[in-house]
Structures are given as structure tokens and as C-alpha cells.
C-alpha atoms as a PDB file:
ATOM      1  CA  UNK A   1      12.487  -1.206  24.431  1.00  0.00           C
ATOM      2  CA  UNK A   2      11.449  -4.871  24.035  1.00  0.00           C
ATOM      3  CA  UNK A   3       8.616  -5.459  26.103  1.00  0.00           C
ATOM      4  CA  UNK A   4       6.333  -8.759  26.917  1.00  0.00           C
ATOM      5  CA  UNK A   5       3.363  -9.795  29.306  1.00  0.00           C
ATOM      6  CA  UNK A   6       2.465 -12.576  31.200  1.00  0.00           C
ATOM      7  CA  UNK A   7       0.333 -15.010  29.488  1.00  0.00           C
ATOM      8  CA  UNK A   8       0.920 -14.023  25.980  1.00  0.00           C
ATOM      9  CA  UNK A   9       3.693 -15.825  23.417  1.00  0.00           C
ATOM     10  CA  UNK A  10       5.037 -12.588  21.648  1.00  0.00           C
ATOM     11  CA  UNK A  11       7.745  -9.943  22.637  1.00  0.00           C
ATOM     12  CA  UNK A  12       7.132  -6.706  21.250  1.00  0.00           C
ATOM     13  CA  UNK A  13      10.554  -4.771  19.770  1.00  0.00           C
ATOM     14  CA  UNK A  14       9.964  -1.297  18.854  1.00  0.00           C
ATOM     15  CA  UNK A  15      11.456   0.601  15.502  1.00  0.00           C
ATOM     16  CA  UNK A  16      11.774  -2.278  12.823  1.00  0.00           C
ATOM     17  CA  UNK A  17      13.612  -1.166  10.082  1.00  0.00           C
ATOM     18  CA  UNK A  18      12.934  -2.515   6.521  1.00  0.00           C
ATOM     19  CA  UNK A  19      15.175  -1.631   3.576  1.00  0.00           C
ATOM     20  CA  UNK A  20      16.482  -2.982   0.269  1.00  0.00           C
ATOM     21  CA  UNK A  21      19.975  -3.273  -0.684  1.00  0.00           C
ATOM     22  CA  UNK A  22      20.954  -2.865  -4.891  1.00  0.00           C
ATOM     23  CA  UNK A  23      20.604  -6.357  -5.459  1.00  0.00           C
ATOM     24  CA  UNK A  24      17.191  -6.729  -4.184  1.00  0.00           C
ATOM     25  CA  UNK A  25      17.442  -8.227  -1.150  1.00  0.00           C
ATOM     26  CA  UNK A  26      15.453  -7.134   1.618  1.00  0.00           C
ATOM     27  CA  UNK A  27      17.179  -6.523   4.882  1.00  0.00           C
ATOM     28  CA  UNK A  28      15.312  -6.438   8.603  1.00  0.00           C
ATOM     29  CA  UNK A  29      16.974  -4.531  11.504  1.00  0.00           C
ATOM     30  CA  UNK A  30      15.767  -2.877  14.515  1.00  0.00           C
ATOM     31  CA  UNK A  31      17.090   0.354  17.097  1.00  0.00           C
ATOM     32  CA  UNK A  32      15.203  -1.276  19.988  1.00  0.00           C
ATOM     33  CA  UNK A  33      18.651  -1.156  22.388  1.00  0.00           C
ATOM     34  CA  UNK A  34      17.576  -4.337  23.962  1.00  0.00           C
ATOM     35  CA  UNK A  35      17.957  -6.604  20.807  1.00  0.00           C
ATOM     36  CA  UNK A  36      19.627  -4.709  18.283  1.00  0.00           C
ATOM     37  CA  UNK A  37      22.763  -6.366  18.097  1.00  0.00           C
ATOM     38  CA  UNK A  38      21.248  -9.610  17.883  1.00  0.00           C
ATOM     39  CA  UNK A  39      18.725  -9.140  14.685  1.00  0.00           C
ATOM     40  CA  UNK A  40      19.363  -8.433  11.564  1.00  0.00           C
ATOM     41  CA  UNK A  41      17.979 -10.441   8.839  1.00  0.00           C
ATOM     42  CA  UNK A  42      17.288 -10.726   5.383  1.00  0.00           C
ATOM     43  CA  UNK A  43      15.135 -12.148   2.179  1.00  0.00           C
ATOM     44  CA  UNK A  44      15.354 -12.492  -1.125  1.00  0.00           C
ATOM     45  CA  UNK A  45      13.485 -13.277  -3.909  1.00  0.00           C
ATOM     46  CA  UNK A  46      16.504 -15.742  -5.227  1.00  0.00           C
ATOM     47  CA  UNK A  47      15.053 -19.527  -5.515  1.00  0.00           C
ATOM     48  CA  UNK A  48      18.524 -20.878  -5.319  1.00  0.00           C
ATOM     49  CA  UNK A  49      18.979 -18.926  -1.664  1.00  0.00           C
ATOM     50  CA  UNK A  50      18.298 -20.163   1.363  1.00  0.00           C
ATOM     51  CA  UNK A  51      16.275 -16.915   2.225  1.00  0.00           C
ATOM     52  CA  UNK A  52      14.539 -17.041  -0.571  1.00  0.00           C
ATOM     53  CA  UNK A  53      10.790 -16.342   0.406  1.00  0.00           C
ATOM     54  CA  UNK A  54       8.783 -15.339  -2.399  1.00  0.00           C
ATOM     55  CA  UNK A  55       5.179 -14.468  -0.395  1.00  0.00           C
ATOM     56  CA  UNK A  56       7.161 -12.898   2.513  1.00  0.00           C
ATOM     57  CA  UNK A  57       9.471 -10.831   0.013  1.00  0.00           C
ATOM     58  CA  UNK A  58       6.507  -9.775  -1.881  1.00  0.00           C
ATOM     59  CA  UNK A  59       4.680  -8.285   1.051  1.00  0.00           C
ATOM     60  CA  UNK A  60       7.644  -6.435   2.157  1.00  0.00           C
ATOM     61  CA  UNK A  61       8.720  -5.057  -1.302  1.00  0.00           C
ATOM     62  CA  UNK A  62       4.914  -3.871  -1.438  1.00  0.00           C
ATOM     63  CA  UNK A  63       5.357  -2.028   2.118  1.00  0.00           C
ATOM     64  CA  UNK A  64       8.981  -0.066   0.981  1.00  0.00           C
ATOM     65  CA  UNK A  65       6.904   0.917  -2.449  1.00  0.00           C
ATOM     66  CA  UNK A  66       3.858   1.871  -0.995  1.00  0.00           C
ATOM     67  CA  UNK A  67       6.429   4.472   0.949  1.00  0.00           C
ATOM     68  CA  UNK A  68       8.231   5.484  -2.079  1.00  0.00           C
ATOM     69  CA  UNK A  69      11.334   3.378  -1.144  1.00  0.00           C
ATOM     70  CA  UNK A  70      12.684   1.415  -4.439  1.00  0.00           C
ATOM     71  CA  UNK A  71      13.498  -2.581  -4.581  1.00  0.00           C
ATOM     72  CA  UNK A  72      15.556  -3.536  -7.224  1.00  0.00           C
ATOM     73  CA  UNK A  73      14.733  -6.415  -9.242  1.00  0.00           C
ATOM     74  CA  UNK A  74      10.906  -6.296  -8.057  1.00  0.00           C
ATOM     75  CA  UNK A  75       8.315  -5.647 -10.515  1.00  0.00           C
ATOM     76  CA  UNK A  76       4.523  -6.323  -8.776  1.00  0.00           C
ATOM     77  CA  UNK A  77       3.017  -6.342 -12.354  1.00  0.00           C
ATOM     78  CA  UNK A  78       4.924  -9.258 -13.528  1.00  0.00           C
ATOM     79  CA  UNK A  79       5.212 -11.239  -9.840  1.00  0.00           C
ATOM     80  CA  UNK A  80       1.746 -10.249  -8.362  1.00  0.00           C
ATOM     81  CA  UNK A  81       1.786 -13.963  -6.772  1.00  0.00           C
ATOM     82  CA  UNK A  82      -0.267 -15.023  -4.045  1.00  0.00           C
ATOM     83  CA  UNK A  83       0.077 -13.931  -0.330  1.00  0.00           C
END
């Protein structure tokens, strides 16, 4: 469930979801019931795109690897940029 307090600027949504689809792109989704049909976003690592993020798309292609999940099109030995 989506939860917030008084006095602080974030809202907490529970069970983010990260995955990547075959062409690279990494997708953002969440179960939480109280804003699940309303998010679902994506990066890429596509210059031309207008989600093109490289720092953000590098620190969540690390996270799915680091758990085994694969990213096509992502190679951290020849992108290791700077986050």
C-alpha cells in the first residue's frame, strides 16, 4: 500500500518491479494496488530516445545483473560510465 507522513515530501509504494525487455530497455512497474495502474515506466540506453538515461539505465542494469537477471545490449565492461 502507498503510504506517506506528515511533514515529509515522499510517498512510499511498496513492490517495485524492475525488468528488461529483449531490446534492452528497462521497464519500472509496481503491485502496490493503490498506484499500479498508473506507473509503469521505462529507460533506455538509446541517445536518440526520449528515455534515454544513460547514468540511471546503468544503475538499474547493474541491480537486474547483480540478481542474475540479463539486459540485452548492456555490457558494464565497455559502458562502465560515471554514476
Amino acid at each position: 500500500m502507498a503510504s506517506t507522513r506528515d511533514g515529509i515530501r515522499s510517498v512510499k509504494i511498496d513492490s517495485l518491479n524492475l525488468w528488461a525487455a529483449d531490446d534492452g530497455t528497462i521497464h519500472l512497474t509496481t503491485d502496490d494496488p493503490d498506484v499500479k495502474d498508473g506507473f509503469h515506466t521505462y529507460i533506455n540506453n538509446n541517445p536518440r530516445s526520449k528515455r534515454y538515461h544513460p547514468s540511471a539505465y546503468r544503475q538499474l542494469a547493474r541491480i537486474l545483473r547483480r540478481y542474475g537477471k540479463t539486459v540485452p545490449g548492456f555490457d558494464p565492461e565497455a559502458d562502465p560510465g560515471e554514476d
